[in-house]
N, C-alpha and C. Protein backbone atom coordinates (compact mmCIF):
# COMPACT_ATOMS: atom_id res chain seq x y z
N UNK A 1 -22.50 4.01 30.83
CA UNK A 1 -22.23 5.23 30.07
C UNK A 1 -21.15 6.07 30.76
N UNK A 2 -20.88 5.55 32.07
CA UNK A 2 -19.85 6.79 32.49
C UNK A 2 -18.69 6.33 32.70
N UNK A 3 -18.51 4.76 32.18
CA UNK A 3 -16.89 4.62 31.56
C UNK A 3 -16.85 5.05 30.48
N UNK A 4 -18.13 5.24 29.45
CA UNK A 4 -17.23 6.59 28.27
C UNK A 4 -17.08 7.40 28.23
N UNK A 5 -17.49 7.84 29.27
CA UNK A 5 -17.68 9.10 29.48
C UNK A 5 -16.39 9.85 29.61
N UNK A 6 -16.16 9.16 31.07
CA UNK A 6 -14.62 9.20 31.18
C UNK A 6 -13.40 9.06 30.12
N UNK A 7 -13.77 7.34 29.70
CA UNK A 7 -12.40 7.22 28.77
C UNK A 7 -12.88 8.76 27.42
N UNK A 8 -13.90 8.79 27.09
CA UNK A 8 -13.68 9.97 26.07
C UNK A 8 -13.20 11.54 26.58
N UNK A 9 -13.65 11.57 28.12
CA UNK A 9 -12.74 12.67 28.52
C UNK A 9 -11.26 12.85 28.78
N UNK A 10 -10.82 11.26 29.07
CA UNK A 10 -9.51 11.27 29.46
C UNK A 10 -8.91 11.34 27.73
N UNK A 11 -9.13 11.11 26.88
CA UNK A 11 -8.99 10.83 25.32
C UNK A 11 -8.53 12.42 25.01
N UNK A 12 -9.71 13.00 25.24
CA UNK A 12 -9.53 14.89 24.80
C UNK A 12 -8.89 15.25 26.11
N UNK A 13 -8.66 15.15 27.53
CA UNK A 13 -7.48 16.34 27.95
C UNK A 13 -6.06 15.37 27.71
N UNK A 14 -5.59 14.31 27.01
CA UNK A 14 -4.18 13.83 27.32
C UNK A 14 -4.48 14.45 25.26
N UNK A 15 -5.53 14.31 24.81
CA UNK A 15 -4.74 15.05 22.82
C UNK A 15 -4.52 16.66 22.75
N UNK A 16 -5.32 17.09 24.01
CA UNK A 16 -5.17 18.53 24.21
C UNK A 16 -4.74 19.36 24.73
N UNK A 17 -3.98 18.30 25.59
CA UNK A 17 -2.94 19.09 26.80
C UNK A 17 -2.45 19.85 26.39
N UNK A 18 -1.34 19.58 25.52
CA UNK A 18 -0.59 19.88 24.56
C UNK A 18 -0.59 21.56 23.75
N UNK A 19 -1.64 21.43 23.07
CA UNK A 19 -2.07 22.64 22.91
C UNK A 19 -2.99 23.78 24.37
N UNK A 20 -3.76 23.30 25.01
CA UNK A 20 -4.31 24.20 26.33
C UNK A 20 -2.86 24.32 26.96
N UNK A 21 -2.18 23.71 27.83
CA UNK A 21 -1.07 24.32 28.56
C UNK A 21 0.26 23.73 27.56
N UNK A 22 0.49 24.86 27.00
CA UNK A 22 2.23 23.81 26.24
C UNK A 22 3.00 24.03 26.87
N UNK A 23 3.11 25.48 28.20
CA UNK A 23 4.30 25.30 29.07
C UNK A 23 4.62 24.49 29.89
N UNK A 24 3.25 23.76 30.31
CA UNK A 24 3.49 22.44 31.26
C UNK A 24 3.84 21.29 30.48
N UNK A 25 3.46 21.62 29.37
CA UNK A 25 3.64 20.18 28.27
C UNK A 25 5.25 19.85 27.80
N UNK A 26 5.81 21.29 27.62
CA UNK A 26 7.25 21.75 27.13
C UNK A 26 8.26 21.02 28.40
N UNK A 27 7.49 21.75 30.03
CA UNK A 27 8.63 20.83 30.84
C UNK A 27 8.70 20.04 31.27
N UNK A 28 7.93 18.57 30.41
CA UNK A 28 7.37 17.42 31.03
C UNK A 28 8.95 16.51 29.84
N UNK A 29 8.97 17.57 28.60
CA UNK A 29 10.51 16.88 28.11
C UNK A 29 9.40 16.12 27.04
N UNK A 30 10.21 15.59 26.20
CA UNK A 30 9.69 15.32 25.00
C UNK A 30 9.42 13.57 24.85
N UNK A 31 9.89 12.61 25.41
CA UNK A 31 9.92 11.39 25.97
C UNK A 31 9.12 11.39 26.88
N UNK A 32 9.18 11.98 27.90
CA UNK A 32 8.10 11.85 28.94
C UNK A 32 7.13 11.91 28.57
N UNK A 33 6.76 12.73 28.33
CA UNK A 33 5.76 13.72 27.72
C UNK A 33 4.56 12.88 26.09
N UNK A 34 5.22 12.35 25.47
CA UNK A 34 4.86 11.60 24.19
C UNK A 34 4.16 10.18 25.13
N UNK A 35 5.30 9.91 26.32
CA UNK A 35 5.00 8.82 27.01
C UNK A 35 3.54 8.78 27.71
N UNK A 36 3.80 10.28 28.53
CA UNK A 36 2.27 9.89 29.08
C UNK A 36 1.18 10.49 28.26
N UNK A 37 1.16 10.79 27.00
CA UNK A 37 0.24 10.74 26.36
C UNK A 37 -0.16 9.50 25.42
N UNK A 38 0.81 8.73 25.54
CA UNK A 38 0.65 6.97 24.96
C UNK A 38 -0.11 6.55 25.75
N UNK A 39 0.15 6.37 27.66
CA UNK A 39 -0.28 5.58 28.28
C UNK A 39 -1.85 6.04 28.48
N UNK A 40 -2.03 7.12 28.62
CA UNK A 40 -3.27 7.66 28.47
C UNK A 40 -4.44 7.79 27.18
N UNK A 41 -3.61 7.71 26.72
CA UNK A 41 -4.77 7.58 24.71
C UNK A 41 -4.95 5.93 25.22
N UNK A 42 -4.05 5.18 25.51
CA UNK A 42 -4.50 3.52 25.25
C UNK A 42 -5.50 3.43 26.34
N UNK A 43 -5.36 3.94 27.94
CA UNK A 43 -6.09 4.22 28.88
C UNK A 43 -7.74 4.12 28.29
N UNK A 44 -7.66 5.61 27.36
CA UNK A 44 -9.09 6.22 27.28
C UNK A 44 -9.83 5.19 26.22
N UNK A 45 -8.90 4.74 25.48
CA UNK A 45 -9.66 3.58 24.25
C UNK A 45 -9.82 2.76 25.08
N UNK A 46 -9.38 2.06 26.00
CA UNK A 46 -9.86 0.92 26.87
C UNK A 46 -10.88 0.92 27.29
N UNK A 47 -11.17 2.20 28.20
CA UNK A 47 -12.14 2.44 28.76
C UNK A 47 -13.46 2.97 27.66
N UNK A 48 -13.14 3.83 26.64
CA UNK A 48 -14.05 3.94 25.71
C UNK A 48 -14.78 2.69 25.36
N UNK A 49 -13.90 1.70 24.79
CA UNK A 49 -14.45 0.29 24.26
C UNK A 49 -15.44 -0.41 25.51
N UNK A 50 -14.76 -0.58 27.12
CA UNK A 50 -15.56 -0.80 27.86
C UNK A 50 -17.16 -0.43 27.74
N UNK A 51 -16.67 1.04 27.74
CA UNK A 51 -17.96 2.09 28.34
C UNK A 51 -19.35 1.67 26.95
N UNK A 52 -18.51 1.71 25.66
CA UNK A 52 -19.54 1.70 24.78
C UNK A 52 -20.29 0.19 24.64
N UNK A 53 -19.42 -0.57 24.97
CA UNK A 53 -19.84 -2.36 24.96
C UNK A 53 -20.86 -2.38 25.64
N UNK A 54 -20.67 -1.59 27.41
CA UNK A 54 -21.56 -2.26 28.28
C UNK A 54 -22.66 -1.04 28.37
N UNK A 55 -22.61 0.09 27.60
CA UNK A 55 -24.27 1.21 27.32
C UNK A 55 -25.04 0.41 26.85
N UNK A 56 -26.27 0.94 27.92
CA UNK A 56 -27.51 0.20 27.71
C UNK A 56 -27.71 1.14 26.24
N UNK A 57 -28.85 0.44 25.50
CA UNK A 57 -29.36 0.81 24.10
C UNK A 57 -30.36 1.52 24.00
N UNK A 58 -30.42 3.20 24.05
CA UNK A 58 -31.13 4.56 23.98
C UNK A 58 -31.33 4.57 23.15
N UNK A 59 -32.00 4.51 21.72
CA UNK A 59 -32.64 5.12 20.42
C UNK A 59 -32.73 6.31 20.51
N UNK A 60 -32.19 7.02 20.36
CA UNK A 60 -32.24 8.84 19.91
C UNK A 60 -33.05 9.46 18.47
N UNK A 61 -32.24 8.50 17.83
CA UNK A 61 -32.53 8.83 16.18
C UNK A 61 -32.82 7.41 15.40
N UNK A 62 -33.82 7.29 14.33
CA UNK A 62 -33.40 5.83 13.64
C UNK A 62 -32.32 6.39 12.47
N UNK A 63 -31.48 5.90 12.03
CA UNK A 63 -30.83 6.20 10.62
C UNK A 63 -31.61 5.62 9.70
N UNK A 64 -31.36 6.71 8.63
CA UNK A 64 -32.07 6.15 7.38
C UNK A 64 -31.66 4.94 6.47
N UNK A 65 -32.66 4.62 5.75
CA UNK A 65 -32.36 3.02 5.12
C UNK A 65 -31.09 3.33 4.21
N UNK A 66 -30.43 2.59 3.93
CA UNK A 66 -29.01 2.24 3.23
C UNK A 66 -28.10 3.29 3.20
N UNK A 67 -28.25 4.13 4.46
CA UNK A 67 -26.93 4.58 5.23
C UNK A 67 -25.88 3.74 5.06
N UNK A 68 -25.93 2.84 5.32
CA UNK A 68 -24.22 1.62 5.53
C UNK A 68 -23.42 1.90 4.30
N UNK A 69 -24.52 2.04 3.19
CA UNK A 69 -23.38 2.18 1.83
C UNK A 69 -22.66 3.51 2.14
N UNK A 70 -23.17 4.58 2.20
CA UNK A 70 -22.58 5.41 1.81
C UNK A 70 -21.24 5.94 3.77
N UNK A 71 -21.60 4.88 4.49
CA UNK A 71 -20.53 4.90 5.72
C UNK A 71 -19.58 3.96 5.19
N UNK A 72 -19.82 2.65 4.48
CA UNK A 72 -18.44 1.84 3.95
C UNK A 72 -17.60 2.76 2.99
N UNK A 73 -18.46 3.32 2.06
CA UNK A 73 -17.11 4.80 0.97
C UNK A 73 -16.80 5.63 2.51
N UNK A 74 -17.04 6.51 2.76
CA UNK A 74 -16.33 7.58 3.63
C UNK A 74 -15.76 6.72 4.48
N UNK A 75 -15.64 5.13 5.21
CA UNK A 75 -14.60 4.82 6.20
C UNK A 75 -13.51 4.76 5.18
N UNK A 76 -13.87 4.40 3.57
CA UNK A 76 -12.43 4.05 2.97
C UNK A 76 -12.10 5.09 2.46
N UNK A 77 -12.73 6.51 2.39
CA UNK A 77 -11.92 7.55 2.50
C UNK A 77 -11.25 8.18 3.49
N UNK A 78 -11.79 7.63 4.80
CA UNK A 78 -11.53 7.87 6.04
C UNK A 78 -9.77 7.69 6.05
N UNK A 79 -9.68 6.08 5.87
CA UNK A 79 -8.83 5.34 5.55
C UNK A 79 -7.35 5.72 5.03
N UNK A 80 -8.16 6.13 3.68
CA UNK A 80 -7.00 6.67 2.67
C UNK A 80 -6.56 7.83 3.78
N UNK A 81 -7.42 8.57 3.62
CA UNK A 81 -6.49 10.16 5.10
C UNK A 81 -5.57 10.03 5.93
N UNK A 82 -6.06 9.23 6.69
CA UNK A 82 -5.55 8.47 7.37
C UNK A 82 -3.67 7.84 7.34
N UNK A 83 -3.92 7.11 6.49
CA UNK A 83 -2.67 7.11 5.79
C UNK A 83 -1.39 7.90 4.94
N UNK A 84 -2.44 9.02 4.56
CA UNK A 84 -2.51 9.68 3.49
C UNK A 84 -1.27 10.73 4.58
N UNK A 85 -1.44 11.08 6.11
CA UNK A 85 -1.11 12.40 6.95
C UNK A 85 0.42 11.65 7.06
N UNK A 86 0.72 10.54 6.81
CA UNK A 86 1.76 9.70 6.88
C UNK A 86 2.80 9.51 5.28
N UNK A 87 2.17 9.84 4.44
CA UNK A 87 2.62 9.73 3.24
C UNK A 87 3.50 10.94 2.90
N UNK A 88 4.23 10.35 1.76
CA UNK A 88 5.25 11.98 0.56
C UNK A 88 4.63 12.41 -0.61
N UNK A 89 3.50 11.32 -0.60
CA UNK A 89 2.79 11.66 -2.09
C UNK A 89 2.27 12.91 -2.61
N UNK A 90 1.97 12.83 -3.62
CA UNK A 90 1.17 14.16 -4.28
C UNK A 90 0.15 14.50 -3.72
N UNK A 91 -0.86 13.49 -3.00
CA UNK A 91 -1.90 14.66 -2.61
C UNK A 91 -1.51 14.90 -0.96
N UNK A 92 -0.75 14.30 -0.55
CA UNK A 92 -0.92 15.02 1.15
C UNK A 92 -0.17 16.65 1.18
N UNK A 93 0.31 17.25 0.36
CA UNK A 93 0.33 18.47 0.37
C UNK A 93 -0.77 19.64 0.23
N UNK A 94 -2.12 18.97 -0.45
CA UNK A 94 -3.57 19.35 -0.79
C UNK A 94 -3.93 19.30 0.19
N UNK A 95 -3.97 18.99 1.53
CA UNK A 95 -4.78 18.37 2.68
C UNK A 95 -4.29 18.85 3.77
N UNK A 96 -4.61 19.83 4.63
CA UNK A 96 -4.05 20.09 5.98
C UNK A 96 -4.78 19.34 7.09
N UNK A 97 -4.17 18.82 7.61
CA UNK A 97 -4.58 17.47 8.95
C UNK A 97 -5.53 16.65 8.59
N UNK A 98 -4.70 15.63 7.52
CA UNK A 98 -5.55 14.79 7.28
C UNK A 98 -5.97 13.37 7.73
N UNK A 99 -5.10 13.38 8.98
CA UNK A 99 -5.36 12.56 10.61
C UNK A 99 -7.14 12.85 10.80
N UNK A 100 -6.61 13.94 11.29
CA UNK A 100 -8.07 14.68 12.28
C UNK A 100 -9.45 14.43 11.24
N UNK A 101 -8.93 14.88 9.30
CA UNK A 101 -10.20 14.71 9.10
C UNK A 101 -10.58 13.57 8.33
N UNK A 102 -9.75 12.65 8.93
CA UNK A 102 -10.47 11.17 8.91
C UNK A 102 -10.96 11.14 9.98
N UNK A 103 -10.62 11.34 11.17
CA UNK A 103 -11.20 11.11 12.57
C UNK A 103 -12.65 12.06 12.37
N UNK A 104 -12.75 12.60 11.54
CA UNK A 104 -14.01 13.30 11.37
C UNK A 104 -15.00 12.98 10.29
N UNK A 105 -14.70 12.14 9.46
CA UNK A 105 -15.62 11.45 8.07
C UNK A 105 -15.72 9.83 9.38
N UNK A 106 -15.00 9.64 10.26
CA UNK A 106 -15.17 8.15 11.10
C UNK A 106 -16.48 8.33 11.76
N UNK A 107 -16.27 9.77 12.59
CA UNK A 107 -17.45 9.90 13.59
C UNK A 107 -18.32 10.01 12.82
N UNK A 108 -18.59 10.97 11.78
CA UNK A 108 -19.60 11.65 11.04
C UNK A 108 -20.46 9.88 10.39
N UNK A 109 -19.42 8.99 9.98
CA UNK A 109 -20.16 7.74 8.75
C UNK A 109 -20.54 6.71 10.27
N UNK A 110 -20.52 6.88 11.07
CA UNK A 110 -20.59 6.20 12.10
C UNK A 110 -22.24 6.56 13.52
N UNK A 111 -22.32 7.75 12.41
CA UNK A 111 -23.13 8.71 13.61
C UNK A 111 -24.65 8.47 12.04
N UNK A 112 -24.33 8.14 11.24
CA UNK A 112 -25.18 8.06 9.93
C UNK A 112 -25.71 6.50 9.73
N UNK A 113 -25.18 5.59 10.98
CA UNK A 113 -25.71 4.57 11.09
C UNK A 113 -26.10 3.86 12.58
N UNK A 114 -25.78 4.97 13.66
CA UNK A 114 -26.13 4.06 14.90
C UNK A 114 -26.79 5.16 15.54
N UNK A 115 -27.71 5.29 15.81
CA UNK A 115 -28.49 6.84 15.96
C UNK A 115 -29.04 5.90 17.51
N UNK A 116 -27.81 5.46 18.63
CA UNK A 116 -28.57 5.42 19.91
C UNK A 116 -27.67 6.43 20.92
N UNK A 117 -28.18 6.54 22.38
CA UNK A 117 -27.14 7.88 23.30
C UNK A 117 -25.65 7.51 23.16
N UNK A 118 -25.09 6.06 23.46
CA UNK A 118 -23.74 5.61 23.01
C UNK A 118 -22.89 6.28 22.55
N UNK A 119 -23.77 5.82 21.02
CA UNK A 119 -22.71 6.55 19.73
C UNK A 119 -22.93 7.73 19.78
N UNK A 120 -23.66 8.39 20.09
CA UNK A 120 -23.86 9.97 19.76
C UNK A 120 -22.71 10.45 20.71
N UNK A 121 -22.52 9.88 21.93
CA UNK A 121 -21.17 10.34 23.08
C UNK A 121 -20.28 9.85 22.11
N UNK A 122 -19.94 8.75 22.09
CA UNK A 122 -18.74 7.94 21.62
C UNK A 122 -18.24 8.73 20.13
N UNK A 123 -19.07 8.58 19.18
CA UNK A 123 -18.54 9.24 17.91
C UNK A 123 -18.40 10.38 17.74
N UNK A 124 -19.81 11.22 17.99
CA UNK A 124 -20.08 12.63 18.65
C UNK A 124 -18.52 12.96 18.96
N UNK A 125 -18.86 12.82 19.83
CA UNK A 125 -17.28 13.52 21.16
C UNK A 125 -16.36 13.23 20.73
N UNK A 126 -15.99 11.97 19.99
CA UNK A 126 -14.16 11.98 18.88
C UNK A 126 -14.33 12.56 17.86
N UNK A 127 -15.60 12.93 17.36
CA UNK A 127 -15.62 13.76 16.48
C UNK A 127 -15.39 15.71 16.57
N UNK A 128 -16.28 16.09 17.49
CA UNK A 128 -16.19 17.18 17.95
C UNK A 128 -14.60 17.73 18.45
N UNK A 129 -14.07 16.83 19.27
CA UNK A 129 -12.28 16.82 19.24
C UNK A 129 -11.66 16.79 18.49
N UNK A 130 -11.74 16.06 17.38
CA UNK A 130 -11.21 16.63 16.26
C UNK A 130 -11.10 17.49 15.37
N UNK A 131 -12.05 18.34 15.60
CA UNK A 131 -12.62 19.92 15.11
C UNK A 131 -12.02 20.58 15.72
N UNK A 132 -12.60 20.83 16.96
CA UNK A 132 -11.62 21.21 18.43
C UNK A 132 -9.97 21.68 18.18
N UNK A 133 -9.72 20.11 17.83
CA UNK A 133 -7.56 20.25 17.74
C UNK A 133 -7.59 20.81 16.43
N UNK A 134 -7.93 20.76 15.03
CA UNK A 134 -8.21 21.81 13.91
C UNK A 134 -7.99 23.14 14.06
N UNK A 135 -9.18 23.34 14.59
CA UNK A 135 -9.25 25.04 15.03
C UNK A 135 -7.96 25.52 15.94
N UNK A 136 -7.92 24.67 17.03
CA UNK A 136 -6.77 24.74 18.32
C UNK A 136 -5.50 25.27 17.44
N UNK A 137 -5.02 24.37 16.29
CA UNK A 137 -3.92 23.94 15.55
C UNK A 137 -3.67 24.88 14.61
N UNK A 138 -5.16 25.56 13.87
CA UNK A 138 -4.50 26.85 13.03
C UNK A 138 -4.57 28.06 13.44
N UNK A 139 -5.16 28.39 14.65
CA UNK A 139 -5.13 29.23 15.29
C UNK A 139 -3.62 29.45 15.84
N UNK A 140 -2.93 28.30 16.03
CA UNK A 140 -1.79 28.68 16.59
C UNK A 140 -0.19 28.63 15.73
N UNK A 141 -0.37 27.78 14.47
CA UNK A 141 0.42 27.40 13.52
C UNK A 141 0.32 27.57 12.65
N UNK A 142 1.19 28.48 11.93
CA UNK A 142 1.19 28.33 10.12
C UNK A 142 0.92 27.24 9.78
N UNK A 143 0.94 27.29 7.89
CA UNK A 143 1.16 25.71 7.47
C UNK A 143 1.65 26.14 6.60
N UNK A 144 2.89 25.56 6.22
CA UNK A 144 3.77 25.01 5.31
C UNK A 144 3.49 23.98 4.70
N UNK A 145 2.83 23.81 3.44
CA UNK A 145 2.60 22.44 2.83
C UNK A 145 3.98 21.90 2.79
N UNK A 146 4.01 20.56 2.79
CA UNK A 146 5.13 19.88 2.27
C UNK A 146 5.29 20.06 0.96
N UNK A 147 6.32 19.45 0.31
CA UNK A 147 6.78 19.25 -1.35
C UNK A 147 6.03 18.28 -1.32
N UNK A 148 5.59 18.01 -3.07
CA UNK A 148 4.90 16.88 -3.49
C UNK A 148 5.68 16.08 -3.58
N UNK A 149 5.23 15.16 -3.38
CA UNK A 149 6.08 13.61 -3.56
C UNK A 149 5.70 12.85 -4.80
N UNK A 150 6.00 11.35 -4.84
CA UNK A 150 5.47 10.59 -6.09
C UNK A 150 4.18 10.28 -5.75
N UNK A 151 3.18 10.21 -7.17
CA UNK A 151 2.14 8.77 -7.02
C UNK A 151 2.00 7.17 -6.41
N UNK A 152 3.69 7.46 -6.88
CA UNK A 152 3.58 5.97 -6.20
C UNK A 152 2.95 6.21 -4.49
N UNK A 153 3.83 7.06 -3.78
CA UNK A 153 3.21 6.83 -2.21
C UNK A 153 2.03 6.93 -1.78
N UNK A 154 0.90 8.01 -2.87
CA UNK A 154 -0.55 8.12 -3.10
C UNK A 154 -1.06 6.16 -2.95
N UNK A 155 -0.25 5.64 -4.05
CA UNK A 155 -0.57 4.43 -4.58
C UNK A 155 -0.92 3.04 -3.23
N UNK A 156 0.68 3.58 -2.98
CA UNK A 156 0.92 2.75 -1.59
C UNK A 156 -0.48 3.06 -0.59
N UNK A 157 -0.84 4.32 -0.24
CA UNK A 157 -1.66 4.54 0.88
C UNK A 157 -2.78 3.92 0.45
N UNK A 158 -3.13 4.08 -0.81
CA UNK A 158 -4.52 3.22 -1.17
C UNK A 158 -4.04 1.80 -1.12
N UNK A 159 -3.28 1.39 -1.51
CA UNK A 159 -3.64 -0.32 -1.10
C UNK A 159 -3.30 -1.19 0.35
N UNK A 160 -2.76 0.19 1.00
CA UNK A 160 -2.68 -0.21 2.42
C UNK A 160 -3.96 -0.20 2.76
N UNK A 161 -5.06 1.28 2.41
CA UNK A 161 -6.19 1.41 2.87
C UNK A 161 -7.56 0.68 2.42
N UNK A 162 -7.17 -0.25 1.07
CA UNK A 162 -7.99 -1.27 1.04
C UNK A 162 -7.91 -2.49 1.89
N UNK A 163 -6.25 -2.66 2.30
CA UNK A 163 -6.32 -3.90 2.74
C UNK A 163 -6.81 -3.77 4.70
N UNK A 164 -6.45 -2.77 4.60
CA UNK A 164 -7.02 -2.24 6.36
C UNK A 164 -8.82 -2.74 6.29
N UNK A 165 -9.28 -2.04 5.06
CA UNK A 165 -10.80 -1.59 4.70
C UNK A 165 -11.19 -3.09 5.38
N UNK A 166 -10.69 -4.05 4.50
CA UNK A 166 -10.74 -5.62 4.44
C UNK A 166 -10.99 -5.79 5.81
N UNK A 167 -9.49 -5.57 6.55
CA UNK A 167 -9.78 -6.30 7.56
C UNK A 167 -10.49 -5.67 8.73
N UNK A 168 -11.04 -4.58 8.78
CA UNK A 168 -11.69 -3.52 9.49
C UNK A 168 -13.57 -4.61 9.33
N UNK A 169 -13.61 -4.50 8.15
CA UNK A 169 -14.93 -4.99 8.03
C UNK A 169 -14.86 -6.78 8.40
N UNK A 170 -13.76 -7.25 7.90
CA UNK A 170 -14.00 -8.73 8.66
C UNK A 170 -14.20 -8.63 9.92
N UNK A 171 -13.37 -8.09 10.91
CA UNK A 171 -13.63 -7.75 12.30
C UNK A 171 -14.95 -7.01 12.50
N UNK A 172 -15.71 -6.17 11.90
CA UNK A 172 -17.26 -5.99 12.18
C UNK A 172 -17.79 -7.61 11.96
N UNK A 173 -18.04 -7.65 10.90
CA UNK A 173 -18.66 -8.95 10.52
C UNK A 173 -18.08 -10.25 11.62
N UNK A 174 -16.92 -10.39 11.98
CA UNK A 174 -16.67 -11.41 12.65
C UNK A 174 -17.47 -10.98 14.49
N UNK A 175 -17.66 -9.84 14.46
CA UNK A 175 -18.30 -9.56 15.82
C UNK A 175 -19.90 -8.85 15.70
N UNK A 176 -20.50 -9.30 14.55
CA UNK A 176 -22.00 -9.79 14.26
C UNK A 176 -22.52 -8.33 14.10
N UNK A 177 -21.66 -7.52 13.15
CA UNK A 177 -22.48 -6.03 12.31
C UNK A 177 -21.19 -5.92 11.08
N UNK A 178 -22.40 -6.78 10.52
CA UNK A 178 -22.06 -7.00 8.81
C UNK A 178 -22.20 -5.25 8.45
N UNK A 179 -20.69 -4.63 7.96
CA UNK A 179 -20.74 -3.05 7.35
C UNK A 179 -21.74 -3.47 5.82
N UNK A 180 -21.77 -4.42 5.05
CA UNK A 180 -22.36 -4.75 3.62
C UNK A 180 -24.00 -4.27 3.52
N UNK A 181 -24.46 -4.53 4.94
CA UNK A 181 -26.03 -4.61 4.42
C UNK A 181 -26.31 -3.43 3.93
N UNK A 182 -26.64 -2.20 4.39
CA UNK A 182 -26.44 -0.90 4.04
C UNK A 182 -27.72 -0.67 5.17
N UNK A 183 -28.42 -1.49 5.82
CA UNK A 183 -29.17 -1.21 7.06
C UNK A 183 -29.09 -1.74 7.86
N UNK A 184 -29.04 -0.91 9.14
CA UNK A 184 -28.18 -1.70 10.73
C UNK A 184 -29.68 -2.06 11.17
N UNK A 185 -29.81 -2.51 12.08
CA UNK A 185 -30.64 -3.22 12.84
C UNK A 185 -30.55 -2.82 14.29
C-alpha cells in the first residue's frame, strides 16, 4: 500500500505544482517544466499500478449487486469527456473541464464496484484531485467558453470513445475482471 501511496502522492504534487507555486513553475520555462511533469505523472502511474497490484485485499465496503452495469455507461461517458476536452464540437463549449470530470465519473464508477482499502486510496485520491484542480482552476481563472464547433467532431469523439470503450474492456477481460457481469467478485 505504500507504493500507492506514494505514486498517488507523487501524481497530485507534479498536477498541482503548477497551480500551489506558479512562480516556481513559471521559472522552470515551459519545456522544462511540461517535461518534468511528464516524467513524473508516468513515475506516479508506475508506481500507482505497482502499489495497487501488489495491496493486500481489505474489504471496506461490499458493492451492491449489478453495480458493473451502471460503471460500464459512466466509463463510456467518462470516455466521451474525455475526448470531448480535446474536441471543436458543439458540446465541449457546455462543459468546463471536461478532462477532470471524467477523471471524476472514473473514480466515482470504479469506487461503485471495488469497495476494498486499495481502491478507496487509488480511485478515492484520483478522484478527490480532481475536484481539488476544479476548485484550484476556477478560483483562479475565468472561463471563456470556446465557439461551437461541428457535430461532426461531437461524432468523431464518440466513435473514438466506443472504440477505446472496446478495447479498455478487452484488456479488463483479458486480465480476468470481465466489466459485463454487472457483479465483481
Amino acid at each position: 500500500m505504500q507504493i500507492l501511496v506514494l505514486g498517488l502522492i507523487l501524481w497530485v504534487v507534479s498536477h498541482l505544482f503548477r497551480r500551489l507555486v506558479p512562480g516556481l513553475r513559471a521559472r522552470m520555462g515551459t519545456v522544462p517544466g511540461k517535461m518534468a511533469v511528464t516524467v513524473l505523472s508516468l513515475a506516479a502511474i508506475l508506481l500507482m499500478v505497482i502499489g495497487y497490484r501488489r495491496a493486500e485485499v481489505v474489504p471496506v465496503y461490499a458493492p451492491l449487486p449489478g453495480m458493473g452495469h451502471l460503471t460500464d455507461l459512466l466509463m463510456l461517458v467518462a470516455l466521451f469527456l474525455f475526448g470531448l476536452s480535446h474536441s471543436k464540437g458543439r458540446l465541449r463549449p457546455m462543459i468546463r473541464h471536461p478532462m477532470l470530470w471524467s477523471v471524476i465519473l472514473w473514480a466515482v464508477s470504479h469506487l461503485l464496484v471495488n469497495g476494498d482499502a486499495a481502491s478507496l486510496v487509488l480511485f478515492g485520491g484520483i478522484g478527490l484531485w480532481a475536484v481539488v484542480s476544479i476548485l484550484l482552476i476556477n478560483a483562479q481563472e475565468t472561463w471563456a467558453p470556446p465557439a461551437p464547433g461541428g457535430l461532426r467532431s461531437d461524432a468523431v469523439v464518440l466513435a473514438v470513445a466506443l472504440v477505446l470503450y472496446g478495447a479498455i474492456a478487452g484488456i479488463h477481460i483479458w486480465l480476468g475482471h470481465n466489466p459485463f457481469l454487472g457483479t465483481y467478485g
